[in-house]
C-alpha atoms as a PDB file:
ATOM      1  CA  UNK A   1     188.004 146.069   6.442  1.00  0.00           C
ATOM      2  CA  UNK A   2     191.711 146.928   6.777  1.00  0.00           C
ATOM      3  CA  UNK A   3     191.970 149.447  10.123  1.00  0.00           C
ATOM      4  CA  UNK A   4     188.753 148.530  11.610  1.00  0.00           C
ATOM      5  CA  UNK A   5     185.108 150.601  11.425  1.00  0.00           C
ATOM      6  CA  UNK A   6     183.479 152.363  14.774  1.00  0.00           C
ATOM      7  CA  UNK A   7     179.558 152.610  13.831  1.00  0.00           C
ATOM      8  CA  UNK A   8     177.152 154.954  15.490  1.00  0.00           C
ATOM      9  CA  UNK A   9     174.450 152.659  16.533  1.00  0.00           C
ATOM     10  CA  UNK A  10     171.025 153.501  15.299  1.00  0.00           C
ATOM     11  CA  UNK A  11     167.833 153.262  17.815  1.00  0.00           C
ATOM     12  CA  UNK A  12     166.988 149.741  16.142  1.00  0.00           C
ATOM     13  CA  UNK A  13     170.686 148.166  16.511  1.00  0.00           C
ATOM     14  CA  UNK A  14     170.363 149.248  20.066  1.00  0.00           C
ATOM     15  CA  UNK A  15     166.974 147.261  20.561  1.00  0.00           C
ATOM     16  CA  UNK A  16     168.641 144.310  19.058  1.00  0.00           C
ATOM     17  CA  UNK A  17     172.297 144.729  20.701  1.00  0.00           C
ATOM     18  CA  UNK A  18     170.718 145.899  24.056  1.00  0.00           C
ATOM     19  CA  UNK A  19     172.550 142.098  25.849  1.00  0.00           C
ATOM     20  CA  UNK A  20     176.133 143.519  24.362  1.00  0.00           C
ATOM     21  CA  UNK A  21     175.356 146.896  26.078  1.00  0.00           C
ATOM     22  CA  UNK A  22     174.099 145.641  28.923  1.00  0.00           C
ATOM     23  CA  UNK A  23     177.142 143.400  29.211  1.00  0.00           C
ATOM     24  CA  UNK A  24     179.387 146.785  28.957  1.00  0.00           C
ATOM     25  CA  UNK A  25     177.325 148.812  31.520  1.00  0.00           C
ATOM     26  CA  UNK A  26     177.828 146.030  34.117  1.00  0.00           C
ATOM     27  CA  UNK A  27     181.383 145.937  33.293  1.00  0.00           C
ATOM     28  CA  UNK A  28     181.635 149.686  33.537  1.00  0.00           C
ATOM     29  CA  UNK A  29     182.698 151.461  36.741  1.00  0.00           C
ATOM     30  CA  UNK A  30     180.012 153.132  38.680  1.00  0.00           C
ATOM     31  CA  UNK A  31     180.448 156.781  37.441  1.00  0.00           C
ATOM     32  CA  UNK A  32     176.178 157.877  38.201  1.00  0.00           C
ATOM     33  CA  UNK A  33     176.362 155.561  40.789  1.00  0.00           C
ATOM     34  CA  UNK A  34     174.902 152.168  40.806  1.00  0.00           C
ATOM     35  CA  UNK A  35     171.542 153.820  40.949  1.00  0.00           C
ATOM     36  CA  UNK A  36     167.612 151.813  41.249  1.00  0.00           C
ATOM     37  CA  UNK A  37     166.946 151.365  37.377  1.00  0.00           C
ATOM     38  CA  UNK A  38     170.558 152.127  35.590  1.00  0.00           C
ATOM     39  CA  UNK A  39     169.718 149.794  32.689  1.00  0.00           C
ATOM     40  CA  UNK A  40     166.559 151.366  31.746  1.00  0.00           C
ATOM     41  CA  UNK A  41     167.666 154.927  32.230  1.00  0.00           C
ATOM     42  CA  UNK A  42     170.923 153.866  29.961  1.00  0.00           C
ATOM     43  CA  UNK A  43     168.295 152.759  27.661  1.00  0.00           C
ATOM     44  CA  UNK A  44     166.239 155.617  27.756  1.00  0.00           C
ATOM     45  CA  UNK A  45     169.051 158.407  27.177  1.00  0.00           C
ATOM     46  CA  UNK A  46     170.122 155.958  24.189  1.00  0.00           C
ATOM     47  CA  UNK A  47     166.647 156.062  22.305  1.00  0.00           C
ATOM     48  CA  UNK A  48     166.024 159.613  22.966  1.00  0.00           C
ATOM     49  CA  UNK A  49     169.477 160.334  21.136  1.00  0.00           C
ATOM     50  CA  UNK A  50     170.716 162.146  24.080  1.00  0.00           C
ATOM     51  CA  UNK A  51     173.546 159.830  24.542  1.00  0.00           C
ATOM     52  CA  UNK A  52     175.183 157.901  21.635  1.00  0.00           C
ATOM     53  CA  UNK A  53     176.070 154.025  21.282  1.00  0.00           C
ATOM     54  CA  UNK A  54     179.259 153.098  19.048  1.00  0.00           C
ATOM     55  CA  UNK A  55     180.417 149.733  17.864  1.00  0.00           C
ATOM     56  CA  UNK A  56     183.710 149.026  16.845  1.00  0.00           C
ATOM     57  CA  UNK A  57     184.138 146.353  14.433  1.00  0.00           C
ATOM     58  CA  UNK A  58     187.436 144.645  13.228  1.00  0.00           C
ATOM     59  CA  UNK A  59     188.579 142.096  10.738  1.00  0.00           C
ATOM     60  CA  UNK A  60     185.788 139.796   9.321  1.00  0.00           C
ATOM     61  CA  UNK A  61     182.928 142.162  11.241  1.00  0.00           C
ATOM     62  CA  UNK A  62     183.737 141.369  14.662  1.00  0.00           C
ATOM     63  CA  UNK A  63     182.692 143.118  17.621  1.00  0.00           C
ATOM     64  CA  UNK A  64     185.901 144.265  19.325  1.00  0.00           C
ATOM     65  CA  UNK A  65     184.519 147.053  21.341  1.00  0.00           C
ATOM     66  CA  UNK A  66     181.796 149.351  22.506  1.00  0.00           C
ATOM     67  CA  UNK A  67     181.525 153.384  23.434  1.00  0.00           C
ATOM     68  CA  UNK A  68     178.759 155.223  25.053  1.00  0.00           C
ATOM     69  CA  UNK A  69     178.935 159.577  24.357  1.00  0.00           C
ATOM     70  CA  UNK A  70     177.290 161.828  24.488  1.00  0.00           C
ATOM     71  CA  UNK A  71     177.692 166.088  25.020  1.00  0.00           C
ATOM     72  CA  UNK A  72     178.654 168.120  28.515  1.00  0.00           C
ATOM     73  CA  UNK A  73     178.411 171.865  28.216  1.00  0.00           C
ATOM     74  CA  UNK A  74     180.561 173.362  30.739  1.00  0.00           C
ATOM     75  CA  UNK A  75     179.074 176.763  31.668  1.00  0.00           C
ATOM     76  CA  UNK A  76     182.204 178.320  33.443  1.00  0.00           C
ATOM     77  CA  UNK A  77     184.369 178.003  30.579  1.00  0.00           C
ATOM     78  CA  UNK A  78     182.141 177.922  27.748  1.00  0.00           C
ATOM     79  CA  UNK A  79     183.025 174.598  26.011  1.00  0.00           C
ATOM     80  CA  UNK A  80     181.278 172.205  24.486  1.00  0.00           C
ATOM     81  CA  UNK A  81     183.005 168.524  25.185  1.00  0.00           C
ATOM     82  CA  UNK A  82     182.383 165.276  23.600  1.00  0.00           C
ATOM     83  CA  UNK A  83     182.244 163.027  26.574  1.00  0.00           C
ATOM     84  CA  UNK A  84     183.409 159.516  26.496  1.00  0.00           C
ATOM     85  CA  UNK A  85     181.390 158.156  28.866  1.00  0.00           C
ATOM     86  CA  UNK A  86     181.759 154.107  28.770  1.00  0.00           C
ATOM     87  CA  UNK A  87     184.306 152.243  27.155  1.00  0.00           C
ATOM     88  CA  UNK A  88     184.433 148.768  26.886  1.00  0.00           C
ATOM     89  CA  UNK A  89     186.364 146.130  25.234  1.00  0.00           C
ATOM     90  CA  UNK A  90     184.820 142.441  24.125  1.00  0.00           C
ATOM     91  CA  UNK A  91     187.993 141.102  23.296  1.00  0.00           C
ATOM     92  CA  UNK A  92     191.830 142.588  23.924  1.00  0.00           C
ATOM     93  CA  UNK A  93     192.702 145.538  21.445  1.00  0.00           C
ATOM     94  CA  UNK A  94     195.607 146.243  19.284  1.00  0.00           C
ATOM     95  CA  UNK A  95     196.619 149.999  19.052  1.00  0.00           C
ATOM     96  CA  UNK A  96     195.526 149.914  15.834  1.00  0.00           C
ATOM     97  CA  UNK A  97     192.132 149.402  17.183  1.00  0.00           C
ATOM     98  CA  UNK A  98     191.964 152.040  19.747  1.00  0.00           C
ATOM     99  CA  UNK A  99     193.841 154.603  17.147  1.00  0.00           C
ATOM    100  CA  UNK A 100     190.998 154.335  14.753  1.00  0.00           C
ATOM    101  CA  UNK A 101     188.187 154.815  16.812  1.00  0.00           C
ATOM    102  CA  UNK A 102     189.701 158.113  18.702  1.00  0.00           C
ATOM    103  CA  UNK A 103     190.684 159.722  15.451  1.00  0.00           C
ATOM    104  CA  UNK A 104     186.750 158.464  14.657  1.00  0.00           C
ATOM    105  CA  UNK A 105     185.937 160.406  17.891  1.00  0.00           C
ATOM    106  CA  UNK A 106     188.347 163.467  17.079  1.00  0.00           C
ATOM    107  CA  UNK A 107     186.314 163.663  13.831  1.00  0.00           C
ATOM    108  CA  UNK A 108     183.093 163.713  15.423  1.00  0.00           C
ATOM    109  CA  UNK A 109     183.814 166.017  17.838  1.00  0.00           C
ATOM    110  CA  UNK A 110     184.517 168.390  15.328  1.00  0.00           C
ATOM    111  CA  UNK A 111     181.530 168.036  13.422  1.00  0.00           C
ATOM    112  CA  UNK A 112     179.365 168.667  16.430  1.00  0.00           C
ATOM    113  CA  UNK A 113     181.398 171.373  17.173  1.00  0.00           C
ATOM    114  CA  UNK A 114     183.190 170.394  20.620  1.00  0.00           C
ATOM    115  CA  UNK A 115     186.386 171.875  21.925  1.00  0.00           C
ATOM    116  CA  UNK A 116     187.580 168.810  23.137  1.00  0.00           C
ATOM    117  CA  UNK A 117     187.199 165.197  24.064  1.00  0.00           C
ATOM    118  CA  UNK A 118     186.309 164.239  27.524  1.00  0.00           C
ATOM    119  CA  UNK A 119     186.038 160.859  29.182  1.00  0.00           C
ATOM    120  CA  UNK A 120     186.900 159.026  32.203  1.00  0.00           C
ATOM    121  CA  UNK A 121     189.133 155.801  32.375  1.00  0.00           C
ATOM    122  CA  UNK A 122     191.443 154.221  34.939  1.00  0.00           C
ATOM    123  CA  UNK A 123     193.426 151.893  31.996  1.00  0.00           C
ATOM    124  CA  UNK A 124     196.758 153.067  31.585  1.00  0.00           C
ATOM    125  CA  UNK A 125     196.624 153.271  27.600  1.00  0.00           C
ATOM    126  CA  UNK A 126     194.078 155.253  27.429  1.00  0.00           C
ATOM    127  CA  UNK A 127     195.324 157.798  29.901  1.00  0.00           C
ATOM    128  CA  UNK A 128     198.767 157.281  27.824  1.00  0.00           C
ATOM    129  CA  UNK A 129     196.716 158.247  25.090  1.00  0.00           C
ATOM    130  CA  UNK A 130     195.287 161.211  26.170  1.00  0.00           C
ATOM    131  CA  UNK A 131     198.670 162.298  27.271  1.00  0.00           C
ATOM    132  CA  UNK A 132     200.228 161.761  23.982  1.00  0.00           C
ATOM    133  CA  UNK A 133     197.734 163.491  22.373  1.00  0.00           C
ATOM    134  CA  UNK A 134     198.410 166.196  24.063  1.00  0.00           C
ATOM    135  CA  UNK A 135     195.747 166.094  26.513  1.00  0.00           C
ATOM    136  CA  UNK A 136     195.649 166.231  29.929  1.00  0.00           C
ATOM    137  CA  UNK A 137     195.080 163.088  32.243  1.00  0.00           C
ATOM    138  CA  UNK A 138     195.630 164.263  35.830  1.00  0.00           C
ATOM    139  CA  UNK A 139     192.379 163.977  37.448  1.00  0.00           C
ATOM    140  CA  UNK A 140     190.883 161.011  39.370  1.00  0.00           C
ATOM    141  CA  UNK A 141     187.233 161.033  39.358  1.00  0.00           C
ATOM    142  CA  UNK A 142     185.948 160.419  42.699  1.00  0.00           C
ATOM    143  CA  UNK A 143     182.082 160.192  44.534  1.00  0.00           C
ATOM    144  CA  UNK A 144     180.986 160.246  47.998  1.00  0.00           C
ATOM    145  CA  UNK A 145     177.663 158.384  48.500  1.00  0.00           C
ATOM    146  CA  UNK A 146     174.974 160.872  50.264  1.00  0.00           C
END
């Protein structure tokens, strides 16, 4: 398989991977809050296509990690983002790893016709990443329970 294969996850490999995505989701940090019924709303914005499920295989087929996108339109400034919105890793990644799947993103992006790439992360490759593509990666996301 040489540098690896991310996989948009169709509505039945999400019924039958649902324990691997469940097992990222309660790894993930609480960006919506940890909310009454997370799983099934996950679930439910997965099916409906509004949000997108990606598996990243390595050598021999093997699961290495998972992604969960899906599209923020930004009113004020007009742009359409791809937004990374879970990452998750089943096993520790090479560069190589995390190099094909953004330039997998990148070329998705364009396709749907985003300006840019949007996600949130607190590991320090991935904000490297961002930064040395160029990006920006100066913003903490914060939330104040209500």
């Amino acid at each position: 398989m040489g540098d690896g294969m991310l996989v948009k996850l169709t509505t039945q490999d999400i019924s039958d991977n649902w324990n691997l995505i469940k097992q990222a989701l309660a790894a993930a940090p609480p960006l919506a809050g940890e909310i009454e019924g997370k799983y099934s709303r996950v679930l439910s914005a997965l099916m409906s296509g509004s949000y997108d499920c990606w598996f990243f295989f390595g050598a021999e087929d093997k699961l290495k990690y998972c992604l969960i996108t899906g599209f923020m339109n930004d009113e004020l400034s007009g742009n359409k983002n791809l937004l990374i919105y879970l990452t998750y890793a089943y096993e520790a990644l090479s560069k190589r790893d995390i190099a094909t799947g953004i330039i997998a993103m990148k070329r998705h992006a364009v396709s749907t016709k985003c300006t840019q790439i949007v996600g949130y992360s607190n590991l320090d490759y991935i904000i490297n990443l961002a930064k040395a593509s160029g990006g920006e990666a100066e913003y903490t996301f914060f939330n104040i329970p209500v």
